[in-house]
C-alpha atoms as a PDB file:
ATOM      1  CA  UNK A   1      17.928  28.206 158.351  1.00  0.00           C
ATOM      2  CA  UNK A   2      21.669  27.373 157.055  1.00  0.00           C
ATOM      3  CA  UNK A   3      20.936  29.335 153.721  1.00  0.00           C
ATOM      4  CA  UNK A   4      19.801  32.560 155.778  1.00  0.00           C
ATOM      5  CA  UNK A   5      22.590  32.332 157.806  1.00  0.00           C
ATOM      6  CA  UNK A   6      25.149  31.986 155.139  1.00  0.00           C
ATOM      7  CA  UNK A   7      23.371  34.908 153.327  1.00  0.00           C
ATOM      8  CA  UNK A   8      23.866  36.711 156.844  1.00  0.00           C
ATOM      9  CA  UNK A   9      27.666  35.803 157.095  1.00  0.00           C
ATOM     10  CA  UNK A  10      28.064  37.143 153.165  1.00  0.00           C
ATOM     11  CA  UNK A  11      26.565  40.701 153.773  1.00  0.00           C
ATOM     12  CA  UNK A  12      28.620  41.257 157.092  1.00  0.00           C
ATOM     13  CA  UNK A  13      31.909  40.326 155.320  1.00  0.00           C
ATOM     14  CA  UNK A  14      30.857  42.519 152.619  1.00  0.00           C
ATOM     15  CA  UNK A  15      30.208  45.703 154.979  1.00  0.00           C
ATOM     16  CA  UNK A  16      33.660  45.423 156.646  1.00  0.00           C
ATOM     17  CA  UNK A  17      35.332  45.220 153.251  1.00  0.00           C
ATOM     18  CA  UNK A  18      33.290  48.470 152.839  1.00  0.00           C
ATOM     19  CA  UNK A  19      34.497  49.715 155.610  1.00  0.00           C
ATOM     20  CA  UNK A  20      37.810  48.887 154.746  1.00  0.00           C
ATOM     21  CA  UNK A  21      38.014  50.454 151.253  1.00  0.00           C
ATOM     22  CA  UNK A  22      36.600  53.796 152.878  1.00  0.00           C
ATOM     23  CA  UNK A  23      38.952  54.035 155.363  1.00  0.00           C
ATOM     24  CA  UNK A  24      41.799  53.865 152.908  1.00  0.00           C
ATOM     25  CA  UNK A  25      40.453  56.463 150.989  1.00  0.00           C
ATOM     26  CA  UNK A  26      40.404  58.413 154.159  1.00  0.00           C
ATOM     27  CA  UNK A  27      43.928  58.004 154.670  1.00  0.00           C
ATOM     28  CA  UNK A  28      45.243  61.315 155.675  1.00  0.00           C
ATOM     29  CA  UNK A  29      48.753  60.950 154.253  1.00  0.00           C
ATOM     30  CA  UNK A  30      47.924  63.111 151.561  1.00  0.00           C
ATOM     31  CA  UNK A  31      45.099  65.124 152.653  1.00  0.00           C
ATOM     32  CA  UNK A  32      43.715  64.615 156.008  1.00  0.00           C
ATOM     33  CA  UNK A  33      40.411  66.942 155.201  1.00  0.00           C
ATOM     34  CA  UNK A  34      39.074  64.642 152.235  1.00  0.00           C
ATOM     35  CA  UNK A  35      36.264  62.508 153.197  1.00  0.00           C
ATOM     36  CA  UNK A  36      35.926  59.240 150.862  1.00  0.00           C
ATOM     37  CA  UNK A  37      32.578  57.637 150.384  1.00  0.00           C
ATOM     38  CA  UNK A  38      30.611  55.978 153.613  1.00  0.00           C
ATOM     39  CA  UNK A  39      31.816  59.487 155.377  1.00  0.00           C
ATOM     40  CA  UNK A  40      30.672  63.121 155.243  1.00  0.00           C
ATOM     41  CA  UNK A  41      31.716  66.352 156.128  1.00  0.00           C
ATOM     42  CA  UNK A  42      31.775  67.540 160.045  1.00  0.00           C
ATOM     43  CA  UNK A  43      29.782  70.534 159.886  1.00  0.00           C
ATOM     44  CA  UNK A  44      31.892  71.733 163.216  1.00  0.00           C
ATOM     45  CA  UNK A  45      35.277  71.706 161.594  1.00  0.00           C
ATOM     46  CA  UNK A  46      37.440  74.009 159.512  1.00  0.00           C
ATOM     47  CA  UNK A  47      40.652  74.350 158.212  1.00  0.00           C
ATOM     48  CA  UNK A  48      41.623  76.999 160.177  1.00  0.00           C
ATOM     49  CA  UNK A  49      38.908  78.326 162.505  1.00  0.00           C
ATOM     50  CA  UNK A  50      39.000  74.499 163.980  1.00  0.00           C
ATOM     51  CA  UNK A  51      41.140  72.514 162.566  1.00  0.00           C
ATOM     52  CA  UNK A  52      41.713  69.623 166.100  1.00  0.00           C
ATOM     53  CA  UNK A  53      37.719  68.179 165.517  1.00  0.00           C
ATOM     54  CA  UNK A  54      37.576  65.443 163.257  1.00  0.00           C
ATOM     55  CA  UNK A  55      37.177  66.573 159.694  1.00  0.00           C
ATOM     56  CA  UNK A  56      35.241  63.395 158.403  1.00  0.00           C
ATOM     57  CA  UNK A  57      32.230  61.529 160.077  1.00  0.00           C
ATOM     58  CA  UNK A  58      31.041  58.219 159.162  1.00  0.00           C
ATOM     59  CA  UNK A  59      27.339  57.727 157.861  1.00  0.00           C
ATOM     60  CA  UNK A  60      25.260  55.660 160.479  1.00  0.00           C
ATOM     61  CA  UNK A  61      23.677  52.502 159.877  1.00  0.00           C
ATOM     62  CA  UNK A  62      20.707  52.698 157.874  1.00  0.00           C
ATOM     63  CA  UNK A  63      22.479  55.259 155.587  1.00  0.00           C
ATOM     64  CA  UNK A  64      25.630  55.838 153.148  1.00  0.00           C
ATOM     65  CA  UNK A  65      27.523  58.010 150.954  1.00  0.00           C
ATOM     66  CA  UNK A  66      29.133  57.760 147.577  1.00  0.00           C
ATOM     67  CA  UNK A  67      30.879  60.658 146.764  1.00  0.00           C
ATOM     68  CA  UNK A  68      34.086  62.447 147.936  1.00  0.00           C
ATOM     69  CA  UNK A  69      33.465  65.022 150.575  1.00  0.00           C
ATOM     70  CA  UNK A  70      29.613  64.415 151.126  1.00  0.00           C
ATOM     71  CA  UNK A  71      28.208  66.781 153.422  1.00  0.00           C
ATOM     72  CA  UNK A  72      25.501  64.012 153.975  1.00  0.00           C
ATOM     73  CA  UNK A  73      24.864  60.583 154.324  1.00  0.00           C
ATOM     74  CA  UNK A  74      21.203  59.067 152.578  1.00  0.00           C
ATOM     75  CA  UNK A  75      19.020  56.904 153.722  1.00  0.00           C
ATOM     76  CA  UNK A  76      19.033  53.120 152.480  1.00  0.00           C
ATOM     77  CA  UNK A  77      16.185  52.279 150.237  1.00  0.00           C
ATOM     78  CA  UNK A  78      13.589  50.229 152.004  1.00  0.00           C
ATOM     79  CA  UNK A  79      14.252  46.667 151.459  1.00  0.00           C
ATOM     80  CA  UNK A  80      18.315  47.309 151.802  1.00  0.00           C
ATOM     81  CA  UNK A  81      20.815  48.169 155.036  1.00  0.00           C
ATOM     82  CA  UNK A  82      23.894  49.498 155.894  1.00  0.00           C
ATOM     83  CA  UNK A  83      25.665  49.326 159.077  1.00  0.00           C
ATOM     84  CA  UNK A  84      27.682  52.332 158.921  1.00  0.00           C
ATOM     85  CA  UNK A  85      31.109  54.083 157.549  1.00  0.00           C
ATOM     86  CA  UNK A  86      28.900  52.357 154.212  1.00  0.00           C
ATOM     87  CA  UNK A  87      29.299  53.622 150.708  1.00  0.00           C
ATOM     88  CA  UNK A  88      26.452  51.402 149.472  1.00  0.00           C
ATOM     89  CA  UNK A  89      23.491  49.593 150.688  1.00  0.00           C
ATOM     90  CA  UNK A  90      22.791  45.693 150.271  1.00  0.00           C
ATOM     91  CA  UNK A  91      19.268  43.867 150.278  1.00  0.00           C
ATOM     92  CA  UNK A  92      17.373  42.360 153.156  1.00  0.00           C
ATOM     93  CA  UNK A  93      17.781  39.075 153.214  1.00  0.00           C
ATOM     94  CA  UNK A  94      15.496  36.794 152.449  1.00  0.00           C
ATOM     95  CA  UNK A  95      12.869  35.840 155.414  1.00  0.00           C
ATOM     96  CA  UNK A  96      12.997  39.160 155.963  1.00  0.00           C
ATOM     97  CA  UNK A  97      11.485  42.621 154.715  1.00  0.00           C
ATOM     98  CA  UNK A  98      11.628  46.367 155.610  1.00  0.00           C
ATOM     99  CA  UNK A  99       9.456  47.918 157.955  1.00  0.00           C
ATOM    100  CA  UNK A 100      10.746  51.351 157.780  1.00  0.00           C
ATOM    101  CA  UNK A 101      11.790  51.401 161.347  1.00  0.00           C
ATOM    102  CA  UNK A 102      15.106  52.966 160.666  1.00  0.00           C
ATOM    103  CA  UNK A 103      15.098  56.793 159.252  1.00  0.00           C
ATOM    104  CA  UNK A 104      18.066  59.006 159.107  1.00  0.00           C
ATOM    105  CA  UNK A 105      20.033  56.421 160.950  1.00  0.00           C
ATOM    106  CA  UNK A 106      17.971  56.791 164.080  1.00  0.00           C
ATOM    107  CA  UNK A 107      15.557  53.887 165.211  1.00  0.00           C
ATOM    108  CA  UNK A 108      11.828  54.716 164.725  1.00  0.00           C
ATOM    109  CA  UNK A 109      10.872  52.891 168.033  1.00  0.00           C
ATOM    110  CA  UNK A 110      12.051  56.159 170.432  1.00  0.00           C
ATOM    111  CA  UNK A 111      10.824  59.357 169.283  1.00  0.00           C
ATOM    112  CA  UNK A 112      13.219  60.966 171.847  1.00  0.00           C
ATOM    113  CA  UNK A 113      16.568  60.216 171.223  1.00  0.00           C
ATOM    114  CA  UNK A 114      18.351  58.907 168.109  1.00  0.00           C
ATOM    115  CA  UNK A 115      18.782  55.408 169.097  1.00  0.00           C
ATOM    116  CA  UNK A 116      21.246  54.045 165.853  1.00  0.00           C
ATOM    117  CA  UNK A 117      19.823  51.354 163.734  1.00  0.00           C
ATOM    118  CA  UNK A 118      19.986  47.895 164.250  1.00  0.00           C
ATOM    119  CA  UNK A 119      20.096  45.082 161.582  1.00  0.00           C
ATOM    120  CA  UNK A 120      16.607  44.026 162.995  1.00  0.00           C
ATOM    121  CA  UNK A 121      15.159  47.582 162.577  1.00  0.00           C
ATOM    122  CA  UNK A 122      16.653  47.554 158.710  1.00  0.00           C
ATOM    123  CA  UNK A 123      15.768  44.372 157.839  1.00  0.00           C
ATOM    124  CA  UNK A 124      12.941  43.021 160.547  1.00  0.00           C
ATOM    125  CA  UNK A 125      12.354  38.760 160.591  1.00  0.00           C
ATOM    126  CA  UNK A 126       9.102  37.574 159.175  1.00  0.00           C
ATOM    127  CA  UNK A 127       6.593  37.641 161.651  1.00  0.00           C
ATOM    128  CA  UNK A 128       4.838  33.733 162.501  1.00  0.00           C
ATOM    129  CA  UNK A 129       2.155  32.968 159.568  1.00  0.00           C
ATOM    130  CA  UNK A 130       4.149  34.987 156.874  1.00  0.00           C
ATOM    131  CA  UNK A 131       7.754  34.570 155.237  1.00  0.00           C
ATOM    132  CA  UNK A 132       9.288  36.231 152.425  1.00  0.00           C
ATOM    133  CA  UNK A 133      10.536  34.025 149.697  1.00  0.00           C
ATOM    134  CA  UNK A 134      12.992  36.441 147.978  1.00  0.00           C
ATOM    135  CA  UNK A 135      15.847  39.269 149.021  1.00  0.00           C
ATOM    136  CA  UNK A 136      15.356  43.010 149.194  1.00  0.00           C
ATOM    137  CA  UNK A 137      11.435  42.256 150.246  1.00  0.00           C
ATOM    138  CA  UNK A 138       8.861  45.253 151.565  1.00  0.00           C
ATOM    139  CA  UNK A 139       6.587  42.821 152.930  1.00  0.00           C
ATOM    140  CA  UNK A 140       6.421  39.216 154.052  1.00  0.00           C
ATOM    141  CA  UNK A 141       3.256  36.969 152.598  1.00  0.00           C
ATOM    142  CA  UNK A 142       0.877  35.375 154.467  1.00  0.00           C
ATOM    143  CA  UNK A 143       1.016  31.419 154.805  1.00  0.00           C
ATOM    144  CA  UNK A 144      -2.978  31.414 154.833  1.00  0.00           C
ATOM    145  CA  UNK A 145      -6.113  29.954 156.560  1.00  0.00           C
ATOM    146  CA  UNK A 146      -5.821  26.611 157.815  1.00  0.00           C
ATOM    147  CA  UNK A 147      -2.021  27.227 157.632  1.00  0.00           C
ATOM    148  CA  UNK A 148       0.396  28.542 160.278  1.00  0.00           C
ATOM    149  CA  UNK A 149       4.776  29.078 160.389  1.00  0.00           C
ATOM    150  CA  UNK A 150       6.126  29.044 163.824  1.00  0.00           C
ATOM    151  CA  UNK A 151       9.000  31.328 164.802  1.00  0.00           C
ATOM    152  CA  UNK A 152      11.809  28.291 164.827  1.00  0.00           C
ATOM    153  CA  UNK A 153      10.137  27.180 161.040  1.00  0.00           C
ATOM    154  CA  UNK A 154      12.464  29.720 158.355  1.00  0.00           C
ATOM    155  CA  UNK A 155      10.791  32.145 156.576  1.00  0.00           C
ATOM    156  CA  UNK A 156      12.366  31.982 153.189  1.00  0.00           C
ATOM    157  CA  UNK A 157      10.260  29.851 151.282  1.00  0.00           C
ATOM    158  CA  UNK A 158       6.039  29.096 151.046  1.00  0.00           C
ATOM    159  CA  UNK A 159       6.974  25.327 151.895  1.00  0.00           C
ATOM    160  CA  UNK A 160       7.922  26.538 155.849  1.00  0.00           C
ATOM    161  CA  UNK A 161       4.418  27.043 156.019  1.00  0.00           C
ATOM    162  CA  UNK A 162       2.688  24.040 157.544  1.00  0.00           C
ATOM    163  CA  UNK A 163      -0.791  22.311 157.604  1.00  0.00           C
ATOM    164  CA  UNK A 164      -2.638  23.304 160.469  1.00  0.00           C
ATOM    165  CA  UNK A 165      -2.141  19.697 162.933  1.00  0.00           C
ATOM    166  CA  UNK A 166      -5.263  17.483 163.939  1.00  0.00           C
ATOM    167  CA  UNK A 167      -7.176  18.965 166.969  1.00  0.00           C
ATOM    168  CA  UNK A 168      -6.180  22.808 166.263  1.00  0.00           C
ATOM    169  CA  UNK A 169      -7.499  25.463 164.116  1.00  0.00           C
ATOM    170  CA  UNK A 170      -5.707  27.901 161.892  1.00  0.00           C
ATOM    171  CA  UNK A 171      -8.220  31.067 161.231  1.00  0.00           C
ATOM    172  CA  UNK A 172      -5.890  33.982 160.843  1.00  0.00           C
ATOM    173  CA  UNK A 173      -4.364  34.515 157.310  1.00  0.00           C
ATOM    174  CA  UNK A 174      -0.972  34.951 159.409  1.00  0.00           C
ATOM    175  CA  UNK A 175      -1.023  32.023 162.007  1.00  0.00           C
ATOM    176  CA  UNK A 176       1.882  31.669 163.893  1.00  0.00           C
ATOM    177  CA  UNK A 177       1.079  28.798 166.375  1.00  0.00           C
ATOM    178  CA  UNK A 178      -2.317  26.385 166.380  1.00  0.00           C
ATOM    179  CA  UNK A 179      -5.253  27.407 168.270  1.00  0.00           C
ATOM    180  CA  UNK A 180      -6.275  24.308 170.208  1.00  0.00           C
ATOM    181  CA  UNK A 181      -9.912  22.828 169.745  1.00  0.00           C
ATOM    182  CA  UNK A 182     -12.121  22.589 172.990  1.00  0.00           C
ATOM    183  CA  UNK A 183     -13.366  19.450 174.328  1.00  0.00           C
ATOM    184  CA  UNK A 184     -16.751  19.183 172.691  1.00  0.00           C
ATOM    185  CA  UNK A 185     -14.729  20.378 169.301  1.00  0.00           C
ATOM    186  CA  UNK A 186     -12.792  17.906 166.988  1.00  0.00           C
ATOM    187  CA  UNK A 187     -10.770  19.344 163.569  1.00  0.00           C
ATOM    188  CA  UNK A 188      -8.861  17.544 160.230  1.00  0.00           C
ATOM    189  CA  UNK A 189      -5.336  18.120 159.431  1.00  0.00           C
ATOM    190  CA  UNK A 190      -5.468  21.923 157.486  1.00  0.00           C
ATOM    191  CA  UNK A 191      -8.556  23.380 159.208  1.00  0.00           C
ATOM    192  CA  UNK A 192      -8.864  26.766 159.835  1.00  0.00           C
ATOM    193  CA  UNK A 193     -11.686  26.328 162.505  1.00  0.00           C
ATOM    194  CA  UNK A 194     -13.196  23.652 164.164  1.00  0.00           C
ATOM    195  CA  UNK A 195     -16.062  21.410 164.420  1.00  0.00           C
ATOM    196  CA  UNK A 196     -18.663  21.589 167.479  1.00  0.00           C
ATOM    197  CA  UNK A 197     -19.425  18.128 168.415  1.00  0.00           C
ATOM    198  CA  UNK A 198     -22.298  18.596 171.003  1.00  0.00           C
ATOM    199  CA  UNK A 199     -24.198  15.710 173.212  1.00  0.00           C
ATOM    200  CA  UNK A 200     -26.574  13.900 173.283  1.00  0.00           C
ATOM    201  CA  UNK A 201     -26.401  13.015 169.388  1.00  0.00           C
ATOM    202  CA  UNK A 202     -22.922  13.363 169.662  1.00  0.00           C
ATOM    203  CA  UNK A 203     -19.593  12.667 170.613  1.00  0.00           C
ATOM    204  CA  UNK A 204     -16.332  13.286 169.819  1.00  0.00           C
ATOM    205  CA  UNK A 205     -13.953  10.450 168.463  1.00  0.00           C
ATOM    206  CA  UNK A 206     -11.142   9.664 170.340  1.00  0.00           C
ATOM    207  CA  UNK A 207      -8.561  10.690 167.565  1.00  0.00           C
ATOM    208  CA  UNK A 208     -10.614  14.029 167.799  1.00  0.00           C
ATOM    209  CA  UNK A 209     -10.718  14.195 163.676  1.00  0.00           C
ATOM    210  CA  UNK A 210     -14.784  14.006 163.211  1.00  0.00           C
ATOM    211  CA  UNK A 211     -17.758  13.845 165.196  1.00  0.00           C
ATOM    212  CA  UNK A 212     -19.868  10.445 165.118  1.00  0.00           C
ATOM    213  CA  UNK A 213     -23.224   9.454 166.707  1.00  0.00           C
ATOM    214  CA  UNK A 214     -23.368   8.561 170.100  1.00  0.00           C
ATOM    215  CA  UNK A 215     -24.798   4.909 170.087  1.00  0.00           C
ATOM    216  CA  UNK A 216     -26.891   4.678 172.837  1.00  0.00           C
ATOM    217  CA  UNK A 217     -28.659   7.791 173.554  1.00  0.00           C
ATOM    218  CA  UNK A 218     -29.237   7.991 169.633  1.00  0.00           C
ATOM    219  CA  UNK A 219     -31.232   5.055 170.063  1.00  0.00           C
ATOM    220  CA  UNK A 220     -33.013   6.053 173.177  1.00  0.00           C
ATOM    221  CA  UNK A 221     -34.083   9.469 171.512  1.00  0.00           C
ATOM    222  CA  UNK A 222     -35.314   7.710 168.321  1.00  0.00           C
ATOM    223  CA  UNK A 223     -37.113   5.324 169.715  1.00  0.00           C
ATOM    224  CA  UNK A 224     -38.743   7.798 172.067  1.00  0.00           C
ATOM    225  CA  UNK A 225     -39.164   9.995 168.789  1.00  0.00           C
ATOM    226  CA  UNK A 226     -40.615   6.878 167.309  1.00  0.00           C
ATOM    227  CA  UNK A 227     -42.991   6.151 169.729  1.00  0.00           C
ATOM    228  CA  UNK A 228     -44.503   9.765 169.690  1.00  0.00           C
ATOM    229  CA  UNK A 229     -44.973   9.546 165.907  1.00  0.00           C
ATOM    230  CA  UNK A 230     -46.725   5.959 166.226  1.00  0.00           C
ATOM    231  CA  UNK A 231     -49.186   7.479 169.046  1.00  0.00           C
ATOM    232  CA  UNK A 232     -49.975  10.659 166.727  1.00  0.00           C
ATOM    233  CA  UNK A 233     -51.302   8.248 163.736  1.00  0.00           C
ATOM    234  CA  UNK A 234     -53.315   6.207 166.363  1.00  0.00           C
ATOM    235  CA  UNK A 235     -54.921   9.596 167.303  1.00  0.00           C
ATOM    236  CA  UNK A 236     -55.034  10.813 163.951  1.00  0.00           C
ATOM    237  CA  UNK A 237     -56.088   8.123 161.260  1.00  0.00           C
ATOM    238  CA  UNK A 238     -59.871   7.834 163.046  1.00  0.00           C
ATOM    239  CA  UNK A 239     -60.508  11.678 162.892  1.00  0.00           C
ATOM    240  CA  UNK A 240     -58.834  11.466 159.352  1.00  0.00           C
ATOM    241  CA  UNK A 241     -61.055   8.739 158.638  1.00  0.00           C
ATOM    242  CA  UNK A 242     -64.561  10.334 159.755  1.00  0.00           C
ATOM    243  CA  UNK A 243     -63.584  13.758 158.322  1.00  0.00           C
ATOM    244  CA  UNK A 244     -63.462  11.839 154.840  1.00  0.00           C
ATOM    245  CA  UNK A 245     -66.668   9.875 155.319  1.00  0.00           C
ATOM    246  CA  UNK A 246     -68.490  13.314 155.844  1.00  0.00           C
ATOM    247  CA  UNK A 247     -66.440  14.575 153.339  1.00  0.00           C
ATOM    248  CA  UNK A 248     -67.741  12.422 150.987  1.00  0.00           C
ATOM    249  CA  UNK A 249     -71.520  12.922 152.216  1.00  0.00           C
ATOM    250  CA  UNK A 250     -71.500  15.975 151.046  1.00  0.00           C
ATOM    251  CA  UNK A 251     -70.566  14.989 147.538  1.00  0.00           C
ATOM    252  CA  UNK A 252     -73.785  13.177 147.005  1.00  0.00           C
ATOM    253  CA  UNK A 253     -76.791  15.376 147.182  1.00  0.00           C
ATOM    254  CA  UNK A 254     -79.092  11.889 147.028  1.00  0.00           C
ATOM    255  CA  UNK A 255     -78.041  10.884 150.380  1.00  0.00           C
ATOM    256  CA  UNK A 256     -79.697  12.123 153.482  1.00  0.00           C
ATOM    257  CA  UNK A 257     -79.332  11.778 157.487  1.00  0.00           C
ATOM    258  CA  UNK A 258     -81.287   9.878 159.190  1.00  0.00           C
ATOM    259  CA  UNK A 259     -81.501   7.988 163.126  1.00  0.00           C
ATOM    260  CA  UNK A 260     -79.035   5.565 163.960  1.00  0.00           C
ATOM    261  CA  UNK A 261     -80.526   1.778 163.850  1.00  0.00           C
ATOM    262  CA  UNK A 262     -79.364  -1.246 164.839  1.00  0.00           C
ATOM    263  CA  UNK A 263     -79.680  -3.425 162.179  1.00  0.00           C
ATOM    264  CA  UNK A 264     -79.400  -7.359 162.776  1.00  0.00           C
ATOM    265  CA  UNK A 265     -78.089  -8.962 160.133  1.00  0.00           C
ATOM    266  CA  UNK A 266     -81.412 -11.254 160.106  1.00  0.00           C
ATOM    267  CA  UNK A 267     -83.205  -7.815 159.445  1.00  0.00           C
ATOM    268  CA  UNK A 268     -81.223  -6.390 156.749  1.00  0.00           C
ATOM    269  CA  UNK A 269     -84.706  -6.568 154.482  1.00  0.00           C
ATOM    270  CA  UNK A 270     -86.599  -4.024 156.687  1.00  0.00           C
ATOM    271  CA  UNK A 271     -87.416  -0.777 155.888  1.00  0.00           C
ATOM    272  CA  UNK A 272     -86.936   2.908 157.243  1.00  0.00           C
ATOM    273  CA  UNK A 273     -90.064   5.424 157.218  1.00  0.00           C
ATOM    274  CA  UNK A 274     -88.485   8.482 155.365  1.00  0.00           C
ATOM    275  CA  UNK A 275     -90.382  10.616 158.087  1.00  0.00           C
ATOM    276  CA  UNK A 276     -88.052   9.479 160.861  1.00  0.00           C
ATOM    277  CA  UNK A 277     -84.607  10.716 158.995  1.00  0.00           C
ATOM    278  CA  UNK A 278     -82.498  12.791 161.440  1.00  0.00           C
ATOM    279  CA  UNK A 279     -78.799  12.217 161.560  1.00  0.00           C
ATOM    280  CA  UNK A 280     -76.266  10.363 162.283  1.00  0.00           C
ATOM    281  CA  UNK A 281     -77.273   7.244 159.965  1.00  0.00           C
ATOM    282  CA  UNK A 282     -76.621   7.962 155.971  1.00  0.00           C
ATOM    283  CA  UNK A 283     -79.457   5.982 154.083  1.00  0.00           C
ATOM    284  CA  UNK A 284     -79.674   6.133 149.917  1.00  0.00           C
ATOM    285  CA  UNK A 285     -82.216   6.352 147.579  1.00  0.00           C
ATOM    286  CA  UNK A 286     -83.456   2.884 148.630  1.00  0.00           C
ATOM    287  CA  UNK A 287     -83.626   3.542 152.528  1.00  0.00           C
ATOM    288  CA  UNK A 288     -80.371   1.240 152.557  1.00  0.00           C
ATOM    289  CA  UNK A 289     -78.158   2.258 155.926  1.00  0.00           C
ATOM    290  CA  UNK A 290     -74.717   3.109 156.169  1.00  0.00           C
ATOM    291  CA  UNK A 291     -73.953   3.934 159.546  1.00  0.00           C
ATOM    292  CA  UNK A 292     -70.736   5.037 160.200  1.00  0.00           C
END
């Protein structure tokens, strides 16, 4: 901020020196009719037709002149200023760049009347998010995503521009002030957005940084999840378990169907009449059951 304003303080002493030096060449003791540089020519006057107007006007702001007599005053290249009776233009500052809001020494902002150029209009601040590092700039660069420069930072150098704090997001290449997060939301030091941290498997830390677990309702939803999964097996394991006994039935031509028998283990000797086969009851070759 101190270097800006000293560069400020510089360029205004230099403009009334300027002014200074014109108006001595302007000095009518020799010839009241020559206009020196920073002045031109008053189309209205004449030597003798009407000699009591003033024969010399001085260029506006936003424009000069450099030769005797000028009939008119240019504009300032964009990136420099002038504020008036100047014979030369000096560079924008730095923080600052030209917007082209000043044209023939008339503001650009009212269409309707020639409004004269300010310094702002010549040389307009950085806007927040941006700054311009060097003098004489055309356009101020952006600080970047997860960045941001607030209007009371100075806008001369890349290092004005700021991490984006804890809790706020920074999405705009140009951020001028934080975005705060929302309740459910939590965000680092240099985001650019921020983090939804949404219930019931969730909560947001107190710091507001990260999201984390929430402890108990985690561990009512798994167990409940748990519990679901452990009832699905009991279901499925016996269907699993007779689709693979048939399964495997029908890989062995040999075996055939046949009514289910109760078989004591003191009878395991008896027979089976192959007549009686059905299904239900696998027998072998031998007559041998395997129920299921």
């Amino acid at each position: 901020m101190g270097n800006a304003r000293s560069w400020r303080i510089i360029q205004l002493i230099s403009m009334a020196s300027l002014i200074v030096f014109a108006q001595c060449l302007t000095d009518p003791g020799d010839d009241p009719a020559t206009c020196g540089p920073g002045f031109k020519r008053n189309p209205v006057w004449h030597p003798t037709d009407n000699p009591n107007v003033v024969p010399c006007l001085a260029c506006p702001s936003g424009t000069y002149s450099t030769i005797l007599n000028s009939t008119t005053c240019d504009d300032c290249p964009r990136g420099f200023f002038s504020m008036g009776s100047a014979s030369t233009c000096l560079p924008c500052s730095a923080g600052t760049y030209s917007s082209g809001q000043c044209l023939h020494g008339c503001s650009t902002d009212n269409s309707q009347t020639c409004i004269p150029c300010s310094i702002d209009d010549q040389c307009t601040p950085c806007p927040g998010g941006s700054y311009a590092p060097l003098p004489a700039m055309l356009m101020c660069f952006p600080c970047g995503t997860g960045r941001y420069r607030d209007l009371k930072s100075p806008a001369t150098a890349e290092l004005y521009c700021a991490l984006c704090p804890e809790k706020h997001r920074c999405p705009y290449h140009a951020t001028g002030d934080p975005i705060p997060c929302r309740t459910s939301e939590v965000s680092a030091k240099g985001s650019s957005e921020c983090q939804s941290c949404r219930l019931p498997l969730n909560y947001s830390y107190d710091n507001g940084i990260s999201c984390a677990p929430t402890p108990i309702l985690t561990s009512v939803v798994m167990g409940i999840v748990g519990l679901l999964c452990l009832g699905l097996l009991c279901v499925c394991i016996p269907i699993w378990s007779r689709n693979i006994a048939w399964y495997s039935a029908q890989q062995e031509p040999t075996r055939r169907y046949a009514d289910f028998v109760s078989v004591a283990s003191d009878r395991s000797e008896d027979k089976v009449d192959p007549d009686d086969i059905k299904e239900d009851v696998m027998v072998d070759g031998g007559f041998t059951y395997h129920g299921f």
